[in-house]
C-alpha atoms as a PDB file:
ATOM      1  CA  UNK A   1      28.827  63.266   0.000  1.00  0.00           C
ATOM      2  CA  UNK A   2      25.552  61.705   0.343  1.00  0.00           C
ATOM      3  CA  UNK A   3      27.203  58.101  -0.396  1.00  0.00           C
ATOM      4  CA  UNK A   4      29.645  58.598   2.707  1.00  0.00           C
ATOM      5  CA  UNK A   5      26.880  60.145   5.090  1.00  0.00           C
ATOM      6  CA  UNK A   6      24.884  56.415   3.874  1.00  0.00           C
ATOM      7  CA  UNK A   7      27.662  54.315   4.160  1.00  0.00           C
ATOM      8  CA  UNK A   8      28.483  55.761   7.640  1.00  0.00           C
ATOM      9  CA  UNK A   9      25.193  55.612   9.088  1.00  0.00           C
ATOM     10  CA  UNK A  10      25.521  51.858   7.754  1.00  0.00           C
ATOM     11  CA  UNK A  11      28.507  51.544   9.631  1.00  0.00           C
ATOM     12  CA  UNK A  12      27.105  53.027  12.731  1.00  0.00           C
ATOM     13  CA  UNK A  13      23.765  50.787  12.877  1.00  0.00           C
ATOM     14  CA  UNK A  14      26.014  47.516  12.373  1.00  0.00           C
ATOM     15  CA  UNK A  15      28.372  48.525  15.305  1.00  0.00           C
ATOM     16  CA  UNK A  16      24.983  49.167  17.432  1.00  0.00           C
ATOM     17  CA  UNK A  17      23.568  45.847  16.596  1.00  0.00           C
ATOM     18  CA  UNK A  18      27.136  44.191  17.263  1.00  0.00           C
ATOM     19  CA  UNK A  19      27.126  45.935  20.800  1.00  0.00           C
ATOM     20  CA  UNK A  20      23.339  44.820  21.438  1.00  0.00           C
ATOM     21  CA  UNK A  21      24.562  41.300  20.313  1.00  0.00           C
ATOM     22  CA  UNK A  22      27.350  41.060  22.922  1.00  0.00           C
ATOM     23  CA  UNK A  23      25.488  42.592  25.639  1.00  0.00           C
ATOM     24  CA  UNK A  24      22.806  39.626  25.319  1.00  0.00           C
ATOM     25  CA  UNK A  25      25.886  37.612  25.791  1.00  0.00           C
ATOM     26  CA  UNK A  26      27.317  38.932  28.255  1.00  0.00           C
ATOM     27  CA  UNK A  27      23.741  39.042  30.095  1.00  0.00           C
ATOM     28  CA  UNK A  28      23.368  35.370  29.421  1.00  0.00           C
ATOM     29  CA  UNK A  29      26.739  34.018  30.539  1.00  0.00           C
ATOM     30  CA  UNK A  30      26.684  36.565  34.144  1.00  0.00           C
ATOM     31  CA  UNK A  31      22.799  36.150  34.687  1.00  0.00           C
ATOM     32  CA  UNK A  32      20.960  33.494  33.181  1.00  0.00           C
ATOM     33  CA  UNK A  33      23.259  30.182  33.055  1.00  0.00           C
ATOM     34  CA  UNK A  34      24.662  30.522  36.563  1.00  0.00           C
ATOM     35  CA  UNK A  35      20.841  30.721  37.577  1.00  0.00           C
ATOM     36  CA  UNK A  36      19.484  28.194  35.930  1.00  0.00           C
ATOM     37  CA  UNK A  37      22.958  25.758  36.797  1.00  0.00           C
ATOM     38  CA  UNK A  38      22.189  26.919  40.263  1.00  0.00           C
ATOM     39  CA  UNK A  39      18.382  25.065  40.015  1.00  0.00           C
ATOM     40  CA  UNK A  40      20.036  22.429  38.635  1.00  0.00           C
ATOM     41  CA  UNK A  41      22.501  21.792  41.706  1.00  0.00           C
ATOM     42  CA  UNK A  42      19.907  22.576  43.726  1.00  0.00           C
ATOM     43  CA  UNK A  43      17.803  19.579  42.732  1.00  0.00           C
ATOM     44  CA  UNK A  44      20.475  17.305  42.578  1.00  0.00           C
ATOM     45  CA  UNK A  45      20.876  17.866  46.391  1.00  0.00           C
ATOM     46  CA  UNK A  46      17.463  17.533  47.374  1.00  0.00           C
ATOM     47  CA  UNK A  47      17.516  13.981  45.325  1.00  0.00           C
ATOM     48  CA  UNK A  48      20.596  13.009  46.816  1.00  0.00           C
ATOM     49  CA  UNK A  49      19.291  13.823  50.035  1.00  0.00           C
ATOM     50  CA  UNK A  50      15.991  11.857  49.499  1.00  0.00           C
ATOM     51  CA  UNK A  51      18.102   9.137  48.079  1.00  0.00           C
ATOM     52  CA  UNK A  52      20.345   9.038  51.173  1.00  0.00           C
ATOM     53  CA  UNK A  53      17.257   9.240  54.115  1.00  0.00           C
ATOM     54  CA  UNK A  54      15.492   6.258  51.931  1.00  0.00           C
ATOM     55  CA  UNK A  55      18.466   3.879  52.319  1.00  0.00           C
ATOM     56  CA  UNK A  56      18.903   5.108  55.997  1.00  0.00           C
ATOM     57  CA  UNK A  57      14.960   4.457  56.335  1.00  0.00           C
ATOM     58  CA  UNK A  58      14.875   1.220  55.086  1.00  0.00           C
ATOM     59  CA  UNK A  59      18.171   0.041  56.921  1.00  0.00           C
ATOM     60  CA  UNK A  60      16.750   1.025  60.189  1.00  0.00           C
ATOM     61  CA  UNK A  61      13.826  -1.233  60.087  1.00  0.00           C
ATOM     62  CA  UNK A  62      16.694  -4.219  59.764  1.00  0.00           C
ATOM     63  CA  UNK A  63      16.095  -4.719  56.088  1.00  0.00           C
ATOM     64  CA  UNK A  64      18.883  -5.025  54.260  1.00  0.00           C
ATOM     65  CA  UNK A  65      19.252  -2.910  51.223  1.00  0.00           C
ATOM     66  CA  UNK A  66      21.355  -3.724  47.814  1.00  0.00           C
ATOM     67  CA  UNK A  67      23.581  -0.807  46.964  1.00  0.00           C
ATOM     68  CA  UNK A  68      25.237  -1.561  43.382  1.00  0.00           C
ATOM     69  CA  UNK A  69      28.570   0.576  42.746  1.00  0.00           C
ATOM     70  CA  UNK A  70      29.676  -0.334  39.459  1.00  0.00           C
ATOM     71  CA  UNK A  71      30.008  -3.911  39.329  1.00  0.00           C
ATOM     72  CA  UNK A  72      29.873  -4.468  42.927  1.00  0.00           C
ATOM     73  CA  UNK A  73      26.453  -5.043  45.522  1.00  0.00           C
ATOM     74  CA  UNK A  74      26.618  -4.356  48.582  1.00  0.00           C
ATOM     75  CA  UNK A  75      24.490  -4.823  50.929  1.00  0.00           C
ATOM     76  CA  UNK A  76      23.649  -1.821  53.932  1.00  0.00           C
ATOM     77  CA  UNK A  77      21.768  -2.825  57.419  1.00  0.00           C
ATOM     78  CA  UNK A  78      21.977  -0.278  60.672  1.00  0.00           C
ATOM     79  CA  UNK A  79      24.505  -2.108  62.910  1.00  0.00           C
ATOM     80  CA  UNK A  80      21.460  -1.620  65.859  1.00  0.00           C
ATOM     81  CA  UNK A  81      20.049  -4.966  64.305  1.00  0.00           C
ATOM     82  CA  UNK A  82      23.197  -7.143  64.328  1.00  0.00           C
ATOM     83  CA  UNK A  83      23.927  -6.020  68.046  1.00  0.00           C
ATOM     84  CA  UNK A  84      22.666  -9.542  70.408  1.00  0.00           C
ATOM     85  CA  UNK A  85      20.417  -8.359  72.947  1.00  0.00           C
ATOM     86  CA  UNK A  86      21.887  -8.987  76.469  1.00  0.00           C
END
């Protein structure tokens, strides 16, 4: 009887650790990644942001400035500086 009493508390303590084991998941996949992908879009909008307000910077002073899409340049200036004063 003591073999079954063992082999059942064996039993037990493997199903606990199994339940510990998928609660860490769980905890992981509903907590932890969304927060941490959440920094992550977070920073990619403030650099696309910065990105955008330096081109729009650098336009406005009539400079011209090289955007390359793929195998294409083009080039951006504020349409303020190719307006003819009257």
């Amino acid at each position: 009887m003591d073999m079954k009493n063992n082999k059942i508390s064996l039993l037990v303590k493997i199903l606990i650790l199994v339940i510990v084991i998928l609660l860490a998941i769980m905890a992981y996949v509903f907590f932890v990644r969304p927060t941490i992908t959440g920094y992550a879009i977070e920073g990619q909008n403030q650099g696309y942001q910065y990105a955008i307000l330096q081109i729009a910077q650098q336009a406005a002073t009539c400079q011209q400035v090289p955007l390359t899409v793929g195998n294409q340049t083009i080039n951006v200036i504020a349409v303020e500086c190719l307006q003819v004063p009257q």
